[in-house]
Every structure is written in C-alpha cells, then in structure tokens.
C-alpha atoms as a PDB file:
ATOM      1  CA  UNK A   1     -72.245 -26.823-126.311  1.00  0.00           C
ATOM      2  CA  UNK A   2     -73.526 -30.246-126.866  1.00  0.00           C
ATOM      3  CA  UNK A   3     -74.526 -32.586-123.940  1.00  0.00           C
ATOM      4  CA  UNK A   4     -72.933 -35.889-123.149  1.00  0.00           C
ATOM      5  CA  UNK A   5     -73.657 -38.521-125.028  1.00  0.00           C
ATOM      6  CA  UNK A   6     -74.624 -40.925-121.751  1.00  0.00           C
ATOM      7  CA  UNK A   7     -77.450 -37.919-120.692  1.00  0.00           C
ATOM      8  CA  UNK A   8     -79.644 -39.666-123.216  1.00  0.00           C
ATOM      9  CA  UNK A   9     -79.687 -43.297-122.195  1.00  0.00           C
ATOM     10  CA  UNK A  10     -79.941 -42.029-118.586  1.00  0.00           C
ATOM     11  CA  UNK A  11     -83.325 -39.889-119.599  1.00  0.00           C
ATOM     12  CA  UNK A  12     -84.362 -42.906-121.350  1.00  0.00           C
ATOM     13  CA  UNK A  13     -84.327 -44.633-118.710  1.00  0.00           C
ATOM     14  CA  UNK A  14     -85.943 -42.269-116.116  1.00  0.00           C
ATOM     15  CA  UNK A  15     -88.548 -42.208-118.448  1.00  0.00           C
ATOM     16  CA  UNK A  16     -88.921 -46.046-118.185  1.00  0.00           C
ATOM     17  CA  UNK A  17     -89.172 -46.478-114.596  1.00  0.00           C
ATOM     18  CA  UNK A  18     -91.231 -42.980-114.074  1.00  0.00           C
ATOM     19  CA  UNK A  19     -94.380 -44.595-112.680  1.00  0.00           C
ATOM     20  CA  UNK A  20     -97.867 -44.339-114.896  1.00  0.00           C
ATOM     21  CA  UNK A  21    -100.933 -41.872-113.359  1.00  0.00           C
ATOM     22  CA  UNK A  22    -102.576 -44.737-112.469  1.00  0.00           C
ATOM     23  CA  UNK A  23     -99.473 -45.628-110.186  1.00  0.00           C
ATOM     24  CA  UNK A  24     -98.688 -41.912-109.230  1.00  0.00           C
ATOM     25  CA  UNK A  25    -102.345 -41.639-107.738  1.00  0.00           C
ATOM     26  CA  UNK A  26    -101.976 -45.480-106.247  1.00  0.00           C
ATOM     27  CA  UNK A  27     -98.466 -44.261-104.721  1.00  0.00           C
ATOM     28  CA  UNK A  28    -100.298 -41.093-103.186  1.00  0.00           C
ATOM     29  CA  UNK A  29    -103.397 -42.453-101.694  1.00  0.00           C
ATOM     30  CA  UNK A  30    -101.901 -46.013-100.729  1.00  0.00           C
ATOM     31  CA  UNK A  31    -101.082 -44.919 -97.467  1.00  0.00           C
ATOM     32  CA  UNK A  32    -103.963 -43.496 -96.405  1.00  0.00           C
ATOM     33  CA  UNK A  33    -105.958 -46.002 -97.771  1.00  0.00           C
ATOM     34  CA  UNK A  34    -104.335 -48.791 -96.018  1.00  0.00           C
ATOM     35  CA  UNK A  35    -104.543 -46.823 -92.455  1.00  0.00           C
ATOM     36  CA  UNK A  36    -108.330 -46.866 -93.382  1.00  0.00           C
ATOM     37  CA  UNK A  37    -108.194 -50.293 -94.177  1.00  0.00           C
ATOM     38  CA  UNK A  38    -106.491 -51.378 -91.331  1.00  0.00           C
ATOM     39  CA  UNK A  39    -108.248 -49.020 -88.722  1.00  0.00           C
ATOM     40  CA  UNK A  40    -111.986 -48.701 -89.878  1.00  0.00           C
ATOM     41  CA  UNK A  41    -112.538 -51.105 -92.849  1.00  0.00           C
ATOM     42  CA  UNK A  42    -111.277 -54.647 -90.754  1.00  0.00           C
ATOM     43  CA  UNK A  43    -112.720 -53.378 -87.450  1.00  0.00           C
ATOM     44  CA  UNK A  44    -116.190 -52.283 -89.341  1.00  0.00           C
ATOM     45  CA  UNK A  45    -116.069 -55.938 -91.134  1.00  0.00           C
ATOM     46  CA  UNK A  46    -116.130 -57.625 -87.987  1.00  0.00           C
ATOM     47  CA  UNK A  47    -118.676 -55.645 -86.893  1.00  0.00           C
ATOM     48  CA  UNK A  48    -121.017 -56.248 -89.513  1.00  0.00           C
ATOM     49  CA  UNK A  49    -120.201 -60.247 -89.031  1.00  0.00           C
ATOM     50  CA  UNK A  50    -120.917 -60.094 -84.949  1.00  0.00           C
ATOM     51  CA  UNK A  51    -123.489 -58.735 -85.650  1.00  0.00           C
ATOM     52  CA  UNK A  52    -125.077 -61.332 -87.276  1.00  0.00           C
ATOM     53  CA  UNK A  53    -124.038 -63.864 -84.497  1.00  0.00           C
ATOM     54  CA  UNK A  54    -125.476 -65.251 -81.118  1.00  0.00           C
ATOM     55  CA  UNK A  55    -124.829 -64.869 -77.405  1.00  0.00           C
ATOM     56  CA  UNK A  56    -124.027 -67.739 -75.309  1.00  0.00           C
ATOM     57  CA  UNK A  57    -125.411 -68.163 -71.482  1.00  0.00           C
ATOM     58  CA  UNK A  58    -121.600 -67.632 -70.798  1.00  0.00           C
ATOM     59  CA  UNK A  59    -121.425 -64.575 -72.640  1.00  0.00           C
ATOM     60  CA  UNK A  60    -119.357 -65.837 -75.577  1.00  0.00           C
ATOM     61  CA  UNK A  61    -120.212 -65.218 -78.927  1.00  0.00           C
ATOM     62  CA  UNK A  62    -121.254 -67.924 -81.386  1.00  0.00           C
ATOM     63  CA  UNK A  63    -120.863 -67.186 -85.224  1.00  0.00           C
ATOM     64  CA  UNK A  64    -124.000 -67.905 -86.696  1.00  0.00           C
ATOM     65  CA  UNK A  65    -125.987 -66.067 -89.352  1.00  0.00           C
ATOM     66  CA  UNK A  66    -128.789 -64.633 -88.456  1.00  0.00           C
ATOM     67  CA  UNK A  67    -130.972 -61.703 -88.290  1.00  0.00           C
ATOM     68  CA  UNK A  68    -132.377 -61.803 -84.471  1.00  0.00           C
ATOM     69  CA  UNK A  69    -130.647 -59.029 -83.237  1.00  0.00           C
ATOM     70  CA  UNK A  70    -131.286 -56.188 -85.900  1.00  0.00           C
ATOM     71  CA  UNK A  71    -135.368 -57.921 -85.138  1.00  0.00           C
ATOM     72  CA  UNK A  72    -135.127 -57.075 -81.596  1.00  0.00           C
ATOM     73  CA  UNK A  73    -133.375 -53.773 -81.966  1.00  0.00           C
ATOM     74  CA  UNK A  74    -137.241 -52.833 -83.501  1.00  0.00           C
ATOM     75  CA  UNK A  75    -139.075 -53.555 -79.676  1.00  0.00           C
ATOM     76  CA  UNK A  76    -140.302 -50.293 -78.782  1.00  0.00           C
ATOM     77  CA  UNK A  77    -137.932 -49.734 -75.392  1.00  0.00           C
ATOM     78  CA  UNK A  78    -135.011 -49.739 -78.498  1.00  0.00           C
ATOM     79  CA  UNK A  79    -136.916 -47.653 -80.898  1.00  0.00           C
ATOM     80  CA  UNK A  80    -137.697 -45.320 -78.226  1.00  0.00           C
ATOM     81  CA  UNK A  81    -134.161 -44.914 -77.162  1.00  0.00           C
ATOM     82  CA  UNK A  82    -132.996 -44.377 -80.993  1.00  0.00           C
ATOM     83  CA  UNK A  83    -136.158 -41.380 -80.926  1.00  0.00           C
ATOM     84  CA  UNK A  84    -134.892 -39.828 -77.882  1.00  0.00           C
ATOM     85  CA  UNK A  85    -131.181 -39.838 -79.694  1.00  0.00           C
ATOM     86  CA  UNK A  86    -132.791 -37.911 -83.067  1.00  0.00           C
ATOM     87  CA  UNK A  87    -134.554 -35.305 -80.429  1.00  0.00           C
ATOM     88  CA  UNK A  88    -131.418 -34.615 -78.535  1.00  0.00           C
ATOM     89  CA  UNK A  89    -129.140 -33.969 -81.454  1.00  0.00           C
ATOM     90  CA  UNK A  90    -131.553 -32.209 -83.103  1.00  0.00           C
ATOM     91  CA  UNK A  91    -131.619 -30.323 -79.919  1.00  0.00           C
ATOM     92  CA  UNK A  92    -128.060 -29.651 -79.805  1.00  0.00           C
ATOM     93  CA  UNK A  93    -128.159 -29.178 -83.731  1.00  0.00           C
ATOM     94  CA  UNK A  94    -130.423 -26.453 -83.017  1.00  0.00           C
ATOM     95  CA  UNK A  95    -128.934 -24.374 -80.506  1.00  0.00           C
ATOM     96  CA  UNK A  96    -125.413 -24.793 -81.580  1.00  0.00           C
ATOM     97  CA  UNK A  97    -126.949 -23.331 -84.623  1.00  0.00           C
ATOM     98  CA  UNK A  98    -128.433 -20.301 -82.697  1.00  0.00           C
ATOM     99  CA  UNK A  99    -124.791 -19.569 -81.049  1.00  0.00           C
ATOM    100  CA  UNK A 100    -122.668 -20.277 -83.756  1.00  0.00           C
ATOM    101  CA  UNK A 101    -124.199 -18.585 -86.923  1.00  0.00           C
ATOM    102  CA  UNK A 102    -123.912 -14.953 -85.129  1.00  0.00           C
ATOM    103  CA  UNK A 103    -120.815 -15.922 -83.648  1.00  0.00           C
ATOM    104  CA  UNK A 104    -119.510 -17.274 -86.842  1.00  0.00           C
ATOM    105  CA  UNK A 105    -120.497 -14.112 -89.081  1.00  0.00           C
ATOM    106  CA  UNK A 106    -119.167 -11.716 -86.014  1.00  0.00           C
ATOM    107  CA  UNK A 107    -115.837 -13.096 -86.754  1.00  0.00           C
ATOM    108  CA  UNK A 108    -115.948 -13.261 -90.176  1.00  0.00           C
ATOM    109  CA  UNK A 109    -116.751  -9.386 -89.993  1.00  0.00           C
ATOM    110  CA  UNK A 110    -113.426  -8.451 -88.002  1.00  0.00           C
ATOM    111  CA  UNK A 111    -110.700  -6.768 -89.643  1.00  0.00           C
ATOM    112  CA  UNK A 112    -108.057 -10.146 -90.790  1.00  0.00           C
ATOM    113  CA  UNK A 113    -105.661  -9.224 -87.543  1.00  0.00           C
ATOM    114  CA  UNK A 114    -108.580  -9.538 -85.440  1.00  0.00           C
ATOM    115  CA  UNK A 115    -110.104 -12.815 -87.048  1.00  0.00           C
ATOM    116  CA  UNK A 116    -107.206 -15.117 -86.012  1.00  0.00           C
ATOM    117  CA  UNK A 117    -107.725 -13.974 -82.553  1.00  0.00           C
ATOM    118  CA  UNK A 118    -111.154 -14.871 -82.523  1.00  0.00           C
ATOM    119  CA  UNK A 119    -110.193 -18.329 -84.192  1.00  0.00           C
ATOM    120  CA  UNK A 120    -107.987 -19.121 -81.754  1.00  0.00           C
ATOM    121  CA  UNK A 121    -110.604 -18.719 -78.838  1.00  0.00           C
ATOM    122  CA  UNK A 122    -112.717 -21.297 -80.641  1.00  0.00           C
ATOM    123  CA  UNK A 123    -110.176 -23.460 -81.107  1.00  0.00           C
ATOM    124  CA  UNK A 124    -108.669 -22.940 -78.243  1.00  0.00           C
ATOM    125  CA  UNK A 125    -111.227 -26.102 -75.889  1.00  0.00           C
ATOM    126  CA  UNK A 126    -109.806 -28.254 -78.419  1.00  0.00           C
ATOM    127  CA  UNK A 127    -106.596 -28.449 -76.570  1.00  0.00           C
ATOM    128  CA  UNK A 128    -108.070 -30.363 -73.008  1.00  0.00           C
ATOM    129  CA  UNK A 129    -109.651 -33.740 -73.011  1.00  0.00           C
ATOM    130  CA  UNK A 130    -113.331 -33.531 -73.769  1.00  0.00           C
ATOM    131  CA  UNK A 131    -113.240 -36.132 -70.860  1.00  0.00           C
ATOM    132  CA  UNK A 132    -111.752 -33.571 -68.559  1.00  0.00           C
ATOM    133  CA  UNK A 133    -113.752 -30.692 -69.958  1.00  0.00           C
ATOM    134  CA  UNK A 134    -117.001 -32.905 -69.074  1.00  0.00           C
ATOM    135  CA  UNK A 135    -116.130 -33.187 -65.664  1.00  0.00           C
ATOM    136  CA  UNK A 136    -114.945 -29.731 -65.316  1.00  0.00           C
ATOM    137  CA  UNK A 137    -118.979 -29.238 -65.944  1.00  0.00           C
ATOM    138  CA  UNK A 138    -119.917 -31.505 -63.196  1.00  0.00           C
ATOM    139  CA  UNK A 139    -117.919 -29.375 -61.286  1.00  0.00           C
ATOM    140  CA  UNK A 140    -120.130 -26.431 -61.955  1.00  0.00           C
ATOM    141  CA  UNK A 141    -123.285 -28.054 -62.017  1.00  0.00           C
ATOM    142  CA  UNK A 142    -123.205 -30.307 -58.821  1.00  0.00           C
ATOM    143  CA  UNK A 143    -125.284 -29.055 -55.923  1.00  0.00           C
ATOM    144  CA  UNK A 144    -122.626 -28.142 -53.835  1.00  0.00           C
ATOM    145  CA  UNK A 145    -120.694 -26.518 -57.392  1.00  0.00           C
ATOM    146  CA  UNK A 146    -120.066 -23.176 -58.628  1.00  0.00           C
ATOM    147  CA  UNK A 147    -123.339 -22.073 -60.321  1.00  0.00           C
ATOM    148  CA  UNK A 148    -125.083 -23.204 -57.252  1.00  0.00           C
ATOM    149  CA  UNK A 149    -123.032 -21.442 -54.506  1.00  0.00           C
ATOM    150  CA  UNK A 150    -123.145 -18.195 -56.951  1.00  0.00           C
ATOM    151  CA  UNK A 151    -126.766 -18.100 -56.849  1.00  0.00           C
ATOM    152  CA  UNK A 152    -126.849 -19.153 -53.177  1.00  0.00           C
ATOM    153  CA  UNK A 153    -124.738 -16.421 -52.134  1.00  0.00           C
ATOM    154  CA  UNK A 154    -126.704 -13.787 -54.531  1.00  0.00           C
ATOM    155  CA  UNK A 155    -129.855 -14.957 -52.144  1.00  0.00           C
ATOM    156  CA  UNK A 156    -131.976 -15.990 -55.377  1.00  0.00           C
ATOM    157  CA  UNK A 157    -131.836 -19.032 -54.442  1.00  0.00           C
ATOM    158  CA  UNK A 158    -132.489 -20.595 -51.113  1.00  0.00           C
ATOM    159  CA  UNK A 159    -131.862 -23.920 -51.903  1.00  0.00           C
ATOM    160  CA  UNK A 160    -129.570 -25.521 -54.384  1.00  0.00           C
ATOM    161  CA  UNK A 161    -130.527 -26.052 -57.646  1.00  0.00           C
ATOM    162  CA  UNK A 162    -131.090 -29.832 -59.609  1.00  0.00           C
ATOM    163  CA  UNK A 163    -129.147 -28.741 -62.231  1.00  0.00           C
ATOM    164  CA  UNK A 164    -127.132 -31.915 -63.017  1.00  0.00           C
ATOM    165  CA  UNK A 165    -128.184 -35.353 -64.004  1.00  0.00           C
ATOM    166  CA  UNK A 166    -130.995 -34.618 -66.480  1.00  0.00           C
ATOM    167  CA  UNK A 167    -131.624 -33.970 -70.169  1.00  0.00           C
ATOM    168  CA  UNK A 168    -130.960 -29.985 -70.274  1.00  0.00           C
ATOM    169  CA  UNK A 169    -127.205 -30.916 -68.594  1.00  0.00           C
ATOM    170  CA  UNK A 170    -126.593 -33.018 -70.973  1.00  0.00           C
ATOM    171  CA  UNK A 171    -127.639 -30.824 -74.200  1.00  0.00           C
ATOM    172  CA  UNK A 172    -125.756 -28.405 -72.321  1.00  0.00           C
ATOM    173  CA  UNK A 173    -122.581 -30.496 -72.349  1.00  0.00           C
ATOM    174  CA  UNK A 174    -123.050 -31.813 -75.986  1.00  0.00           C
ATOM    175  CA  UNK A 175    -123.632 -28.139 -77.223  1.00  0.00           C
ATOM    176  CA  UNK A 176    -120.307 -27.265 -75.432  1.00  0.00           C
ATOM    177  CA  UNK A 177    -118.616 -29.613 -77.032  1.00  0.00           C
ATOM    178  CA  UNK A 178    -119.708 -29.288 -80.081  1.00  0.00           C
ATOM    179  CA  UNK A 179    -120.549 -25.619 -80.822  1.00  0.00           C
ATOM    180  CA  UNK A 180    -116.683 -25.068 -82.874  1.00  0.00           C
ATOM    181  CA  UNK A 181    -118.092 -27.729 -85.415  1.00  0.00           C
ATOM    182  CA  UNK A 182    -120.772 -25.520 -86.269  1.00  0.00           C
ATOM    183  CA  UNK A 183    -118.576 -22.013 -85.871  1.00  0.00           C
ATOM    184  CA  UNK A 184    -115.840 -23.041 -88.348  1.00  0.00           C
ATOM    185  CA  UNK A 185    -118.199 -24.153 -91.352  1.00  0.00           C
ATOM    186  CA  UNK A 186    -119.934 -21.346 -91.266  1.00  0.00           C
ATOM    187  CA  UNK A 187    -117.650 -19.018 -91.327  1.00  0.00           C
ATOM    188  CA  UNK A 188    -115.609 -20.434 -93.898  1.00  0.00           C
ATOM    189  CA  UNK A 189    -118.861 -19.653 -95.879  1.00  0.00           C
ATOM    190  CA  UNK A 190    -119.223 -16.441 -94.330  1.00  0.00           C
ATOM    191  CA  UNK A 191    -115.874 -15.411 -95.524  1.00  0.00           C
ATOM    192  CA  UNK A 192    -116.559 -16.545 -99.087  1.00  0.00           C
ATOM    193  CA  UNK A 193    -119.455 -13.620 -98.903  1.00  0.00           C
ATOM    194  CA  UNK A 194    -119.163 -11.293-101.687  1.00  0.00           C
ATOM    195  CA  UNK A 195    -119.472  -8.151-100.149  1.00  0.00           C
ATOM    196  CA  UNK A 196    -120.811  -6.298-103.061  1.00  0.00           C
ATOM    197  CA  UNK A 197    -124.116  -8.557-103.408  1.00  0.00           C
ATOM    198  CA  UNK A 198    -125.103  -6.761 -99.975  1.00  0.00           C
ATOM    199  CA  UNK A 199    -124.760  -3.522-101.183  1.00  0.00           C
ATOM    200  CA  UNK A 200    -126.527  -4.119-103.822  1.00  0.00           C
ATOM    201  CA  UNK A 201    -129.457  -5.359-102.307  1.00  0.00           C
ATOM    202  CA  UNK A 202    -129.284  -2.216 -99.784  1.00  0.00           C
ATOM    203  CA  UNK A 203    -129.186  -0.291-103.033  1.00  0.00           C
ATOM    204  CA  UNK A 204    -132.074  -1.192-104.027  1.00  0.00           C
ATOM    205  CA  UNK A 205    -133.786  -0.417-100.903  1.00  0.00           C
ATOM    206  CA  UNK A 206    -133.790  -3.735 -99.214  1.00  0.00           C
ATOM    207  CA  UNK A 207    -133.553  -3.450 -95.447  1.00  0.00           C
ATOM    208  CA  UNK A 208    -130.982  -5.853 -93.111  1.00  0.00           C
ATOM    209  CA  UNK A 209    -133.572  -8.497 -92.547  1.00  0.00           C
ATOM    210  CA  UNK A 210    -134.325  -9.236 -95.807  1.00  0.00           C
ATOM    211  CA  UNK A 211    -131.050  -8.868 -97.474  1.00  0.00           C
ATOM    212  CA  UNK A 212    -129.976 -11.707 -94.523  1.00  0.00           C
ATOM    213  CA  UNK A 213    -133.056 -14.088 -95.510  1.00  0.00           C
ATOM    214  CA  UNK A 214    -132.649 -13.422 -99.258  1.00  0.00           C
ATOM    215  CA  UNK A 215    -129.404 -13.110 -99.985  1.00  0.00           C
ATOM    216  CA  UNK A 216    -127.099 -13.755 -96.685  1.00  0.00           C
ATOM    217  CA  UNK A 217    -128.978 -16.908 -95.737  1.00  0.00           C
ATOM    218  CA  UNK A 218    -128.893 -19.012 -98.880  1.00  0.00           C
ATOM    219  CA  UNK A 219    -125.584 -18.171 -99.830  1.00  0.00           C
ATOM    220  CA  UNK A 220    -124.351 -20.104 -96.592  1.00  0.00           C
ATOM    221  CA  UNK A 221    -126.636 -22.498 -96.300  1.00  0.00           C
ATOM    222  CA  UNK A 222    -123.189 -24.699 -97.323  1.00  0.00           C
ATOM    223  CA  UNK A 223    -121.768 -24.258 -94.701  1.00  0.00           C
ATOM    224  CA  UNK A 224    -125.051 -24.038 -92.196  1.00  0.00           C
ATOM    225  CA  UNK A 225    -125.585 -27.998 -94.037  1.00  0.00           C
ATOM    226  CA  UNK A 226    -122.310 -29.023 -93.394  1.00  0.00           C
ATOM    227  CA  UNK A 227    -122.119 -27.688 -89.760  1.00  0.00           C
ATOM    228  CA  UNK A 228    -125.345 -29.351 -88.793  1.00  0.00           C
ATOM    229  CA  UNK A 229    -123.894 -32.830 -90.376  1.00  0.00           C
ATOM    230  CA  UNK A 230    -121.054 -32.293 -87.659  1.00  0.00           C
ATOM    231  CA  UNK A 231    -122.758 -31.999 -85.209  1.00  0.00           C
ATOM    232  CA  UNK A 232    -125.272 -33.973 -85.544  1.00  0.00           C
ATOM    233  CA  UNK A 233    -123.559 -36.990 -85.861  1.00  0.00           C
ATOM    234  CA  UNK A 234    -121.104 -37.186 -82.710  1.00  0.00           C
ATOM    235  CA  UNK A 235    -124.528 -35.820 -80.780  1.00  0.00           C
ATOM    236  CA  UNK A 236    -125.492 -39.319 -80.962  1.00  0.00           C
ATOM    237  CA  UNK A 237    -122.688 -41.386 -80.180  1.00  0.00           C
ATOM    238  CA  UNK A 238    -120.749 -38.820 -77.041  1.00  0.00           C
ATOM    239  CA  UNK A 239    -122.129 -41.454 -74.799  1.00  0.00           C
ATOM    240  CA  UNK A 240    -119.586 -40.313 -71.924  1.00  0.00           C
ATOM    241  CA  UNK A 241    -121.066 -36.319 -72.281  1.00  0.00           C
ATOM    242  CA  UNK A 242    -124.518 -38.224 -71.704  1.00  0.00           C
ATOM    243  CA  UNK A 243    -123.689 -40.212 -68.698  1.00  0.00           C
ATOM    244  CA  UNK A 244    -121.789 -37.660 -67.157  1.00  0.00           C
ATOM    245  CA  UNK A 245    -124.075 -34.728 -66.781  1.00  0.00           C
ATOM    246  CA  UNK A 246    -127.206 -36.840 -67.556  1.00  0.00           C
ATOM    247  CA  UNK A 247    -126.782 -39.884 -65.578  1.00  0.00           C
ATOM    248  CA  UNK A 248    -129.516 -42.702 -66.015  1.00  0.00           C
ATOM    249  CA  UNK A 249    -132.186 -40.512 -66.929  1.00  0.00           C
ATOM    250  CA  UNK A 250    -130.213 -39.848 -70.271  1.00  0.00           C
ATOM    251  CA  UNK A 251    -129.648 -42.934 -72.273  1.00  0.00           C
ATOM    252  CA  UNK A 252    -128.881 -42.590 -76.225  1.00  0.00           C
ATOM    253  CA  UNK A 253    -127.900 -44.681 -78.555  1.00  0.00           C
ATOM    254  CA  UNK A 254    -124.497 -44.373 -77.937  1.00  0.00           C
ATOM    255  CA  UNK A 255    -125.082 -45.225 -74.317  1.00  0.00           C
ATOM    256  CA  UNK A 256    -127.116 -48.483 -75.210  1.00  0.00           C
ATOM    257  CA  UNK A 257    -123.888 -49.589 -77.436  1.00  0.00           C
ATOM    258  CA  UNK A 258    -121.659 -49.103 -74.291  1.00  0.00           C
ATOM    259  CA  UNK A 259    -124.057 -50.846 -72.298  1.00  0.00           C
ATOM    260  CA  UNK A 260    -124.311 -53.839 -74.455  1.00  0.00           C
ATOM    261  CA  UNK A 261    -120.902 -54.162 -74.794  1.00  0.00           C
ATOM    262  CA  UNK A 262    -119.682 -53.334 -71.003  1.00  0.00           C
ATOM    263  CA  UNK A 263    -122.229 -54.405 -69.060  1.00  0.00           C
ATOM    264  CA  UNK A 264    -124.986 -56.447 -70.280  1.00  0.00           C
ATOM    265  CA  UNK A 265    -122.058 -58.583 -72.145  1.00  0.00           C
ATOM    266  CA  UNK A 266    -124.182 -59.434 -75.335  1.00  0.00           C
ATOM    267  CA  UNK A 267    -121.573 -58.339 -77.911  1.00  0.00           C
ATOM    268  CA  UNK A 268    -123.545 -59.315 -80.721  1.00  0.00           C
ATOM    269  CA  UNK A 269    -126.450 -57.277 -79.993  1.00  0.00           C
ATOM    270  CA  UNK A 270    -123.989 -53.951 -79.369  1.00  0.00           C
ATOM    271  CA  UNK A 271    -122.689 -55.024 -83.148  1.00  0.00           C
ATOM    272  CA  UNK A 272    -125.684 -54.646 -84.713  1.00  0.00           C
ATOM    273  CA  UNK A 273    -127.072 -51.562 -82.917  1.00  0.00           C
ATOM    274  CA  UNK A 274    -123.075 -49.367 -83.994  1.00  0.00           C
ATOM    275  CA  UNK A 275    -124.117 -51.085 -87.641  1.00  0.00           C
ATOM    276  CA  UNK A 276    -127.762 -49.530 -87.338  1.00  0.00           C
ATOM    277  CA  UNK A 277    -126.371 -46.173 -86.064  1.00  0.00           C
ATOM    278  CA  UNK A 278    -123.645 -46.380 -88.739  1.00  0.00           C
ATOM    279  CA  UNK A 279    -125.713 -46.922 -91.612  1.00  0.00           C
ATOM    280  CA  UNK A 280    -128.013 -44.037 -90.056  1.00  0.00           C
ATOM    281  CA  UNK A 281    -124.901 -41.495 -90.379  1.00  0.00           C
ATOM    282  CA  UNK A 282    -123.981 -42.421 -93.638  1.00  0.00           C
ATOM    283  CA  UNK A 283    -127.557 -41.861 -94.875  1.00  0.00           C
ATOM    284  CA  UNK A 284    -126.989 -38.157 -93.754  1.00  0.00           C
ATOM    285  CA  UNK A 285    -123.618 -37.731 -94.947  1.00  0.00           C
ATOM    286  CA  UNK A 286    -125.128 -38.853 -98.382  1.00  0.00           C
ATOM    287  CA  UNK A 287    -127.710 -36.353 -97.889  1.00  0.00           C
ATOM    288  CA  UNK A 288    -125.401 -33.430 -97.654  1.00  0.00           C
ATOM    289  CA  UNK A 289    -123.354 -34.431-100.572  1.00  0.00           C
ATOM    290  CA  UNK A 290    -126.552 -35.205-102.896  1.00  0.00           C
ATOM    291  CA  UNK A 291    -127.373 -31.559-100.961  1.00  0.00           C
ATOM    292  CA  UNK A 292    -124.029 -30.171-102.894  1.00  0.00           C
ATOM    293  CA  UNK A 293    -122.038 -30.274 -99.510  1.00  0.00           C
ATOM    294  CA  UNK A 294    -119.337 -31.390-101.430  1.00  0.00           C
ATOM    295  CA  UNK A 295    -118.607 -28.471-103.464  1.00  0.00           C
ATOM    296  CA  UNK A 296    -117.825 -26.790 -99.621  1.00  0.00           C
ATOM    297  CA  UNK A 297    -115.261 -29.115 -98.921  1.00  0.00           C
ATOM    298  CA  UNK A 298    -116.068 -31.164 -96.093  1.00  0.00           C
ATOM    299  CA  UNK A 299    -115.640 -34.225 -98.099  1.00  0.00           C
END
C-alpha cells in the first residue's frame, strides 16, 4: 500500500529545518555553557579586572591598571601564608589518602548488595551543612566538650585537653570533610580491577605485598591522582573549617581572601590573591589531565 502523496513534502521539510551537528551540539551544551558564563566566567572577569585596581583611603575601589597588588602578594608574611596552605593540604591530602585507599578497596571487595550500603555511609555527611558539621566538631573538641569529659571521666586525664584552636583541629576538620572525595575515586578504580591479573601474579608466586605495589597500586593510581586533585584543592580555600577549629593560629589562603575582603576592606588586593590561588588550581588540574586523569572521568 502506497503512502500519501503529502508524507513526502512533509519529510522534506523535516529534513530542512532538522538542525546541523554543529547546531545539535550548540543546542545541547548552550545551556550549560551560559550558566557558566553567567555564574563563573562574568564573576571571574571582574575578578581578574579588580584585581588590577587600587584602594582608596575610603575603601572604594579605583579602576586603574596596575600590577601593585600581585607585587605585594610576594612580601614574605604572604608567601609564608600561601606555604603554610601547600603544607596543610598536603597534610590533609595525605591522610585522607591513608583512610580512604583501605576504606575504598574494603568496599570495593563486598559482595554488590553490600557495596551500596557501604556507599551510602560515605555519602551519607553529605546530607548536613558542612557549616553545621564544623561546629558539631567544636562541640567535641572544646574543653568543656565530649572528647574531653570522656577522658576526664576515664581518669587519664586530669585536666582538659587543648584540643581545639590549633593546626591538628583543623587538619582534623578538613580531613573530615573531605575524606568521601578521596573514597569515591578510588574505588571507582578499584572496581575497574580485573580480578584475574591478581591471580595471576599469586600464580606465579608473588606474595600480597608485592602484587599490591606491582600490580594493585599502579593500576589505580587514576583514581589515587584524581582523589588527591579533590582534595587538595578545596583544602586550600575551606576558610570557615580553618577558622572554626583553628582560630587565629590557622590562617590559609583562603582565610587571607576573606580577610581582605571582610575585614581589612581592600577588595582589590583579595582579587588578586582568589586570581593567584585560581591560577594555582588550574595548574594542578592541568597536571592530572596531562597525568591521563582524563581517561578516569573526572573531567
């Protein structure tokens, strides 16, 4: 049975208005690329052009170009703020490493029932404020907290302990907040394991430490990469976690850039220190992708 004889005009004309690839991919990604636009690109732009301006004795900001405040950012009271940043999330890099690789490969071990489970307790401080979280470790840390009347009523301590408002609370805190960035990368690699390069290399008579650093290691070194990246990178810029649990003794980079805009009022000066620390991140995020970070995903 033949078809109508308007079908084809009407397929003609489909085709005519069907939009190119070129379109079909501009359709797709327009949206997101506008909230970036909008969101991150204008705000970042503005940024990058206060930076380059001048503080007035009243505070305001004069538009002006010039280079004075990425010059003063190198006095050594700046540089040795932007060190003490690297060291903490390193730090934090470090140990969230230590807790989350065996945690991450324990999980990726469990039956599939049991996995999701496991998941969801990872995922599960992801549903409370990190704000409220923070303070729920002030809680615990204070002299009159928790921890402190635990170990007070244990008698091994006699007096309370100084436990908040230094640099070890505040790695503490950044670790806790940060420990599921490390945990899901690696066990997505983890999972990707193929189970039968293990037994071969107990086959041939290699023993569980060196079938881990030979074979284990490097195959999720992917995901080891692209957990350190996120972590890493919110380490130094959770200026809240820092001030909270490390008061004044802590100060980071992200703490100097809430400083300079809050307090100290020189807006241009904050500017250029978020377009130092942002040029900074996106040297490591190029890292891991040169590192072939892309092929795992996160970008």
């Amino acid at each position: 049975m033949s078809q109508p004889r308007t079908a084809a005009p009407i397929r003609q004309f489909l085709n005519l208005i069907r939009p190119r690839p070129w379109l079909r991919k501009l359709l797709m990604a327009g949206p997101a690329g506008l909230w970036l636009l909008i969101f991150q690109g204008i705000p970042l732009a503005l940024i990058v052009v206060m930076s380059f301006g001048t503080r007035t004795a009243s505070g305001a900001v004069t538009y002006t170009f010039t280079a004075q405040n990425y010059f003063r950012f190198a006095e050594p009271l700046y540089l040795e703020i932007l060190a003490r940043s690297f060291g903490v999330a390193l730090g934090v890099t470090l140990i969230s490493l230590i807790i989350g690789y065996p945690l991450a490969y324990f999980i990726a071990a469990q039956p599939p029932e049991k996995r999701t489970r496991w998941l969801f307790l990872v995922m599960v401080p992801f549903w409370t404020s990190m704000l409220i979280r923070t303070y729920g470790w002030v809680f615990l840390l204070r002299s009159n907290g928790l921890i402190n009347w635990v170990l007070q009523a244990l008698h091994m301590t006699k007096e309370p302990l100084n436990l908040l408002y230094n640099n070890g609370a505040a790695t503490l805190g950044l670790v806790y907040m940060l420990l599921p960035f490390m945990v899901l990368p690696i066990y997505t690699s983890v999972e990707k394991l193929d189970a039968s390069l293990i037994r071969a290399a107990y086959d041939l008579g290699a023993r569980p430490a060196r079938t881990f650093r030979t074979v284990i290691l490097p195959l999720t070194l992917p995901g080891v990469a692209a957990g350190s990246v996120l972590v890493s990178v919110p380490a130094m810029g959770l200026f809240y976690i820092a001030d909270l649990l490390g008061g004044a003794k802590t100060v980071l980079i992200g703490n100097l850039i809430q400083n300079q805009f809050r307090q100290a009022n020189d807006w241009p000066f904050g500017s250029a220190v978020s377009v130092i620390l942002s040029a900074l991140t996106m040297m490591l995020i190029f890292l891991y992708v040169r590192s072939g970070g892309k092929e795992e995903g996160l970008l």
